[in-house]
Protein backbone atom coordinates (compact mmCIF):
# COMPACT_ATOMS: atom_id res chain seq x y z
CA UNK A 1 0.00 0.00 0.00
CA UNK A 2 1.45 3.32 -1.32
CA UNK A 3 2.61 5.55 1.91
CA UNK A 4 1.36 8.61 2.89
CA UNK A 5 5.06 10.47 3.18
CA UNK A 6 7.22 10.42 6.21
CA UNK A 7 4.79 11.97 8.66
CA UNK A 8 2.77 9.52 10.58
CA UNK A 9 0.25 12.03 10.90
CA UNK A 10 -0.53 12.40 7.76
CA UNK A 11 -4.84 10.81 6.87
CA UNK A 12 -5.22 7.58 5.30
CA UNK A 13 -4.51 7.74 1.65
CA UNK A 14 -7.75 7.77 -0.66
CA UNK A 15 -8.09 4.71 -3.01
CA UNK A 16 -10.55 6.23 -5.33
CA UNK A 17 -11.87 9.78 -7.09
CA UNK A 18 -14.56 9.99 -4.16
CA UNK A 19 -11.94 9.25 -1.56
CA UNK A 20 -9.58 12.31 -2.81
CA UNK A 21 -12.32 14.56 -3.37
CA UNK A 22 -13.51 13.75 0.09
CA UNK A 23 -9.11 14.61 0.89
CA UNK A 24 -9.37 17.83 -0.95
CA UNK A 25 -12.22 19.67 0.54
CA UNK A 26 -10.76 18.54 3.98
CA UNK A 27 -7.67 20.36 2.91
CA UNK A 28 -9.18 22.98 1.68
CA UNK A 29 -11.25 23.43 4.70
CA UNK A 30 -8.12 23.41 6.83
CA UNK A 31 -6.21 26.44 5.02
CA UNK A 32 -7.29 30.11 5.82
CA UNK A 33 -8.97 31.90 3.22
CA UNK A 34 -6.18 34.01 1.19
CA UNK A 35 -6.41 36.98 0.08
CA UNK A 36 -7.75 38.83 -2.86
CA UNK A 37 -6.11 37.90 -5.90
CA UNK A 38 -3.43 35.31 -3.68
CA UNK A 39 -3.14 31.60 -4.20
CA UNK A 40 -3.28 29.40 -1.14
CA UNK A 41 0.67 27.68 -0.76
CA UNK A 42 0.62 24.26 -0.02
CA UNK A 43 2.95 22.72 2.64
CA UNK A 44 5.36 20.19 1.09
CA UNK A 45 4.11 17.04 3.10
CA UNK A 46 0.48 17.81 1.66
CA UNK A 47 1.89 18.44 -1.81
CA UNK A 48 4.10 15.27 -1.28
CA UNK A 49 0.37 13.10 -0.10
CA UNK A 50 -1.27 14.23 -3.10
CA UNK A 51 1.06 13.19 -5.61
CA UNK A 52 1.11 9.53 -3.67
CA UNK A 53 -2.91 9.75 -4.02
CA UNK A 54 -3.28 11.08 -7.73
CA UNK A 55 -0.62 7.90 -8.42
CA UNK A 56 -2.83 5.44 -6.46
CA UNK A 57 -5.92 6.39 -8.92
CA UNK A 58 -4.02 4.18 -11.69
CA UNK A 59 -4.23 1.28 -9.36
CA UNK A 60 -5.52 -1.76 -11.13
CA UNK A 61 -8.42 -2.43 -8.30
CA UNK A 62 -8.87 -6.19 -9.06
CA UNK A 63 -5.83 -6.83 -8.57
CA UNK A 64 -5.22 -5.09 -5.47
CA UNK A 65 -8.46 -7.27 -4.44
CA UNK A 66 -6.79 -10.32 -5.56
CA UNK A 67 -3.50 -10.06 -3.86
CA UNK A 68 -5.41 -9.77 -0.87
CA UNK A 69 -7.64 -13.02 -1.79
CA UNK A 70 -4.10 -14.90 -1.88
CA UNK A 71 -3.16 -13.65 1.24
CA UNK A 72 -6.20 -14.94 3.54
CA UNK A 73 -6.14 -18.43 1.29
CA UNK A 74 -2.22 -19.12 2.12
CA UNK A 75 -2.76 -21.11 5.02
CA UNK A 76 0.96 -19.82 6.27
CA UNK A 77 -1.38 -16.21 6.91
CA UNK A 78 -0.88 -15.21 10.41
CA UNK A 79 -4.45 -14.25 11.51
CA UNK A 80 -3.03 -10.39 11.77
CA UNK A 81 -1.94 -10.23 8.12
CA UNK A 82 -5.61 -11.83 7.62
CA UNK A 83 -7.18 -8.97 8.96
CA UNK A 84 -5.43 -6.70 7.45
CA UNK A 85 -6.37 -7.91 4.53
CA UNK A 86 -9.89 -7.79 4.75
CA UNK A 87 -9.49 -4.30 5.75
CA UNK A 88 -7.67 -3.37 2.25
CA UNK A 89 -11.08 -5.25 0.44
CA UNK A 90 -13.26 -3.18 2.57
CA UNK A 91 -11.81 -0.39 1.18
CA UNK A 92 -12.25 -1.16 -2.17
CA UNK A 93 -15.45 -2.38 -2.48
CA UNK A 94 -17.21 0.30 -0.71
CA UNK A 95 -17.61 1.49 -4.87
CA UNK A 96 -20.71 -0.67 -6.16
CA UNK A 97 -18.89 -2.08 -9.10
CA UNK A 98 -15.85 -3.08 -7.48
CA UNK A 99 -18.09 -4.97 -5.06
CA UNK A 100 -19.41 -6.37 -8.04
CA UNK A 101 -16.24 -7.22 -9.54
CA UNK A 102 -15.23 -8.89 -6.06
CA UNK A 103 -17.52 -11.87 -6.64
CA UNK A 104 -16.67 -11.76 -10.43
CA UNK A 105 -13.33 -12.75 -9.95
CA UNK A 106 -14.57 -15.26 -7.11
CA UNK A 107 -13.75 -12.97 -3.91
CA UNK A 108 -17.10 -15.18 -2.10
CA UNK A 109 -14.81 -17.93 -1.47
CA UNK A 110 -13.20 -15.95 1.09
CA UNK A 111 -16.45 -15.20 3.24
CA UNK A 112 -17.36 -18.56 4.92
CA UNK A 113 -14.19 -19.09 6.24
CA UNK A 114 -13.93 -15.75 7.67
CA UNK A 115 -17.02 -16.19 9.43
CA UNK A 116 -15.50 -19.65 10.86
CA UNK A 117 -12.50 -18.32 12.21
CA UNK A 118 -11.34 -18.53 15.54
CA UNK A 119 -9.77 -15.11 15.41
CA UNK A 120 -12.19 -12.28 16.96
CA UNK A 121 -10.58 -10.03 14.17
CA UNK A 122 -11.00 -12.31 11.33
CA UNK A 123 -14.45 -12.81 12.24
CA UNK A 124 -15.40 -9.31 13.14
CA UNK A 125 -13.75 -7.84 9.89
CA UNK A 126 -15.65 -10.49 7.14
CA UNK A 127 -18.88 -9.62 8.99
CA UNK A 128 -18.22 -5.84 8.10
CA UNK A 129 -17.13 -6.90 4.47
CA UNK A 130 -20.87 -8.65 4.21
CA UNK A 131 -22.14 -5.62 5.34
CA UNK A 132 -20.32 -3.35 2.69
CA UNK A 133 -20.90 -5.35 -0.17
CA UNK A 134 -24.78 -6.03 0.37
CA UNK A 135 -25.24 -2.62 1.53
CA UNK A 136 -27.45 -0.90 -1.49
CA UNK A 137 -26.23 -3.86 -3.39
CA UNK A 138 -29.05 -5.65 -4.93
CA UNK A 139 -26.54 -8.04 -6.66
CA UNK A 140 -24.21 -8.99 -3.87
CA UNK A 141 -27.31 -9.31 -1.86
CA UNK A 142 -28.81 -11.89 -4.17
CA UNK A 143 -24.91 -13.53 -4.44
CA UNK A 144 -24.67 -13.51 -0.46
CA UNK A 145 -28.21 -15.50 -0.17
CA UNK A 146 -27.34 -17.65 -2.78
CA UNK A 147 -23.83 -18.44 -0.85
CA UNK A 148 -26.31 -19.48 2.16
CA UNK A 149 -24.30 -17.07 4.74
CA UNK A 150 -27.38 -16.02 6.29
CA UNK A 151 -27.43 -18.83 9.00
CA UNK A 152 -23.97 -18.03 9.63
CA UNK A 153 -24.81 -14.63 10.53
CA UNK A 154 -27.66 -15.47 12.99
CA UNK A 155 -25.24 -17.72 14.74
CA UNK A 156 -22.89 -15.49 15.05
CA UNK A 157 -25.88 -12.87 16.90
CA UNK A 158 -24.31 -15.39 20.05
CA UNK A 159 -20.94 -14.34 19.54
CA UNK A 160 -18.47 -11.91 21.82
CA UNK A 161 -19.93 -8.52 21.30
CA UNK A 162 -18.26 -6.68 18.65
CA UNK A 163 -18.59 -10.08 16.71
CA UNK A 164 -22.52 -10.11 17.43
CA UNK A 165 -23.49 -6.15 16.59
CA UNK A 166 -21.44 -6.49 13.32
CA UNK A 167 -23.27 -9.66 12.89
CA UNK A 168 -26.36 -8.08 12.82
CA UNK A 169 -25.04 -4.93 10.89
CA UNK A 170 -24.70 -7.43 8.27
CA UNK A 171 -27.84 -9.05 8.39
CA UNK A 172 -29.74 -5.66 8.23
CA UNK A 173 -27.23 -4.86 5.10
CA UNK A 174 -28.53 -8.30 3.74
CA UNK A 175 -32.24 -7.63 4.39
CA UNK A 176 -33.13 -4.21 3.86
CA UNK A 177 -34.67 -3.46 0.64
CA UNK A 178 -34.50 -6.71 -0.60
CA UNK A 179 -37.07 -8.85 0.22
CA UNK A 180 -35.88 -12.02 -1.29
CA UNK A 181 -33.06 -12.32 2.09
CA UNK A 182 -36.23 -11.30 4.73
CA UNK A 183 -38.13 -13.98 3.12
CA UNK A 184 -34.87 -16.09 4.00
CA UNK A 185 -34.58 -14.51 7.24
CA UNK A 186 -37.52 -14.38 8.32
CA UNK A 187 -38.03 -18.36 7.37
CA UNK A 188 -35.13 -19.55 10.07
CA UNK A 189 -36.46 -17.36 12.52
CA UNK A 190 -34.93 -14.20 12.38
CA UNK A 191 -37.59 -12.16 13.96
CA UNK A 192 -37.21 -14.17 17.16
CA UNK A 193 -34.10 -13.32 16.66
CA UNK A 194 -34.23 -9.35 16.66
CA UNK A 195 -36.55 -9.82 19.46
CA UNK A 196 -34.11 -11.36 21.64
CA UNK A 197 -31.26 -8.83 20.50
CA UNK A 198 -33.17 -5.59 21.33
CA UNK A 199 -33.43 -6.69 25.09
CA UNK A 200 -29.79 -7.66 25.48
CA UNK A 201 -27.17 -6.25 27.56
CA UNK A 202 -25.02 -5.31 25.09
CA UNK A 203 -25.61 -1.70 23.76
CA UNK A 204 -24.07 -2.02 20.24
CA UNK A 205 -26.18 -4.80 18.96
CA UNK A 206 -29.17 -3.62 20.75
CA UNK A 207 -29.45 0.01 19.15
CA UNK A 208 -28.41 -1.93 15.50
CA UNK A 209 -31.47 -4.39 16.45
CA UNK A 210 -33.90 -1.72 16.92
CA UNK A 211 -32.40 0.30 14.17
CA UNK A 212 -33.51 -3.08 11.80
CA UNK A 213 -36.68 -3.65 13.29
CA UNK A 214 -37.76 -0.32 13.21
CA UNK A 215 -36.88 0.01 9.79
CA UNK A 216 -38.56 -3.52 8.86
CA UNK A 217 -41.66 -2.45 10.43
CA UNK A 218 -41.99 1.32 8.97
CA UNK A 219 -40.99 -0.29 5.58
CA UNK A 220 -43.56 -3.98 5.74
CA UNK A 221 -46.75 -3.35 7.94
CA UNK A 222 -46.94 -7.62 7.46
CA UNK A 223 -43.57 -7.78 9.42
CA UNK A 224 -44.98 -5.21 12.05
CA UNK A 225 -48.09 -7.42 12.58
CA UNK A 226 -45.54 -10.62 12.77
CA UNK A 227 -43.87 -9.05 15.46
CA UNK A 228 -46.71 -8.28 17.51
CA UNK A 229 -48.02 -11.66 17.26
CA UNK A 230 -44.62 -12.81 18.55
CA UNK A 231 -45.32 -10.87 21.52
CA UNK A 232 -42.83 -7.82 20.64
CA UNK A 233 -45.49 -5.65 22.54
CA UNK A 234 -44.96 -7.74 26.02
CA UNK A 235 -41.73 -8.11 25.56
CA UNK A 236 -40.84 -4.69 25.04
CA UNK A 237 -42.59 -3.26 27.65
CA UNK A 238 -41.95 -5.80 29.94
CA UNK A 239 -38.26 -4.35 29.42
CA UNK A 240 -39.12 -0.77 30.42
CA UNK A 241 -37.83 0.26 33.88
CA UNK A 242 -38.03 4.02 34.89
CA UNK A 243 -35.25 6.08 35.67
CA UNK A 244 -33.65 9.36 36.79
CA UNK A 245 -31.27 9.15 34.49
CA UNK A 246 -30.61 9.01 30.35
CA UNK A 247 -30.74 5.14 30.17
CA UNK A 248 -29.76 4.02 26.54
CA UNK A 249 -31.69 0.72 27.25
CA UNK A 250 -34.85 2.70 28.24
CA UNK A 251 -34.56 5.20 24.76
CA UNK A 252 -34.13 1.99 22.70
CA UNK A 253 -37.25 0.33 24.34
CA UNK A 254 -39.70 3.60 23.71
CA UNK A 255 -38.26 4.20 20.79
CA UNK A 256 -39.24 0.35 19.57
CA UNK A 257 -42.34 0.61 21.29
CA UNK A 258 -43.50 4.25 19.23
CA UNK A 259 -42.90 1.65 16.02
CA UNK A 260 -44.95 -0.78 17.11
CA UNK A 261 -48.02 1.17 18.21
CA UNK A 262 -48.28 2.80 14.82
CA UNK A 263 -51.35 -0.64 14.71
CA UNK A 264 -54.54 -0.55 16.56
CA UNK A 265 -53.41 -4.25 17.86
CA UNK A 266 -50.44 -2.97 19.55
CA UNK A 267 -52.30 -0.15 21.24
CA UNK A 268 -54.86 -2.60 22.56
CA UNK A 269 -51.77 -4.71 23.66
CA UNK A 270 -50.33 -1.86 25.19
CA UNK A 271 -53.08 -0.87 27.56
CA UNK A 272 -53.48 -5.02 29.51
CA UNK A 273 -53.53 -3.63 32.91
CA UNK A 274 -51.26 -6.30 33.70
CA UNK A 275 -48.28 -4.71 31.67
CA UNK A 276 -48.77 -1.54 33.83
CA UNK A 277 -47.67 0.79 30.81
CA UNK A 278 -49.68 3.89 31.63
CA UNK A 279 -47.90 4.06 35.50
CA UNK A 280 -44.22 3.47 33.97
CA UNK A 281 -44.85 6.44 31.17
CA UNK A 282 -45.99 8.53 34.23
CA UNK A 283 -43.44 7.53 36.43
CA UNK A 284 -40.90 8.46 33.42
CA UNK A 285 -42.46 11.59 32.58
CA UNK A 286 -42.36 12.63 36.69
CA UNK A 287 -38.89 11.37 36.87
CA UNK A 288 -36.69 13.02 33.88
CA UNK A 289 -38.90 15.99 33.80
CA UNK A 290 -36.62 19.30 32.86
CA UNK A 291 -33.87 16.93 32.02
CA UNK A 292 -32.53 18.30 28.61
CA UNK A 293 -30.20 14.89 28.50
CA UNK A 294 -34.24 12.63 28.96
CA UNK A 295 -35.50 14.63 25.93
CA UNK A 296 -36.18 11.82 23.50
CA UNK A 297 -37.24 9.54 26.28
CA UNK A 298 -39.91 12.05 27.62
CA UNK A 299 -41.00 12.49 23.73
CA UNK A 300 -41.22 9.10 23.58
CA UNK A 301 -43.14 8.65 26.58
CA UNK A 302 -45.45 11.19 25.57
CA UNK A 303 -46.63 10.36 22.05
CA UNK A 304 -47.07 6.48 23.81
CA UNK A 305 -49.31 7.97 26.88
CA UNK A 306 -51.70 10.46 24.34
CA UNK A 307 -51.27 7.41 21.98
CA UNK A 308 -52.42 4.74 23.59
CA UNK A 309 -54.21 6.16 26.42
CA UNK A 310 -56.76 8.58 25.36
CA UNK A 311 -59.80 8.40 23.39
CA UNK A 312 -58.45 9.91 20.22
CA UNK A 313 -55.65 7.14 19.11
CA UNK A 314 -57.51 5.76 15.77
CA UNK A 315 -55.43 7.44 13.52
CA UNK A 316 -52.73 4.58 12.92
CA UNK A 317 -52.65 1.33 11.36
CA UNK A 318 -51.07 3.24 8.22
């Protein structure tokens, strides 16, 4: 990988037009305006990182891609060097068609042993590679199905944590807009699955859970109405504890919960007397009040208690 010049400091060198532009405009940014009629000078280390990028712009991509294939096959790889190059295929395929051209020249064969590996790093940097080649990728999405790492994927939801919340970034990279991997996902149970996520400890894969199922359920009202019927409603609320306090756990729940209740049978759910919603919105409301920090969790609670506890809630089920 071409260097950035002598000084350590100096940002990560751009691989592509969108990557320099991005460079330029920071650099540009940086310098004070001249003056009238003056041309800004350029320090020698910039004009030195610049030349390095324009060069790297001639780089033949594929093969870049494929030297780093050969290194994770070589079974000799130390699991560092491994890493690292996943890393330098993340950075490439972040363009569209060099995703594309990644499982052209067979790149795929790289992704189920990544997922298998016993190093964290290995693991956790494939699962981010799934992610940024599905990700507004209707072909990779369709080539990731086919290659069947969608179990894979929920298994790894069980992993260490950074393993599990980039599991699931890849899953919702897989599933969004592309109904052909929900199907898939949905079929081996991945609902359940986001159900149990969004009430786990770990903070990561619980905002990236309700992130997906808040976006599955604005986007499908069918995969709203399968989530109530797998008890989301219960489970959600059950989860709700009151504090005094900004409590990410609490946010995520309301926020979840606001999703839900945009159907008539999740606002009837909502107000069993045995789930005691109306008393913990109260007791929320009571507790946080004035708190600029509580903000979204007093919206929350609010458009839940007019929601689902006045008379005039009939206006959702959209």
């Amino acid at each position: 990988m071409a260097s950035g010049g002598d000084n350590p400091d100096q940002p990560r060198q751009p691989r592509n037009m969108q990557g320099l532009l991005k460079f330029a405009m920071e650099a540009t940014a940086a310098e004070d305006a001249p003056a009238a009629g003056q041309l800004p000078q350029m320090d020698e280390d910039r004009r030195r990182f610049l030349e390095e990028a324009l060069k790297t712009l001639t780089v033949d991509v594929v093969q870049e891609i494929e030297k780093a294939m050969k290194t994770l096959m070589d079974p000799a790889t130390e699991e560092d060097d491994k890493a690292e190059a996943i890393d330098v295929i993340i950075d490439y395929v972040e363009d569209i068609d060099a995703a594309n051209d990644f499982f052209k020249v067979g790149g795929f064969v790289i992704i189920k042993p990544g997922l298998n590996s016993e190093n964290v790093d290995v693991r956790t940097g494939t699962l981010r590679l799934v992610g940024e080649l599905a990700q507004n990728n209707p072909t990779c999405q369709q080539h990731l199905l086919e290659a069947d790492v969608l179990p894979r994927l929920v298994e790894l939801l069980s992993d260490e944590a950074p393993v599990a919340s980039q599991a699931m970034h890849a899953i919702s990279c897989m599933v969004r807009q592309f109904e052909p991997c929900l199907a898939a996902f949905i079929d081996m149970g991945g609902l359940e699955c986001i159900l149990g996520c969004i009430q786990t400890d770990n903070e990561k894969l619980r905002i990236k859970s309700s992130f997906l199922m808040s976006a599955l359920c604005t986007e499908f009202a069918a995969v709203r109405d399968e989530f109530i019927k797998l008890n989301a409603v219960e489970r959600v609320v059950a989860s709700i504890r009151p504090s005094k306090e900004f409590e990410p756990k609490l946010e995520t729940a309301l926020s979840t919960l606001t999703v839900l209740t945009e159907s008539q049978d999740a606002i009837r759910r909502c107000q069993a007397a045995g789930l005691s919603l109306r008393s913990k919105l109260e007791s929320i409301l009571k507790l946080n009040d004035g708190k600029e920090e509580c903000l979204e969790q007093i919206e929350y609670a609010n458009t839940l208690l007019k929601r689902c506890f006045t008379d005039n809630n009939g206006g959702t089920d959209r």
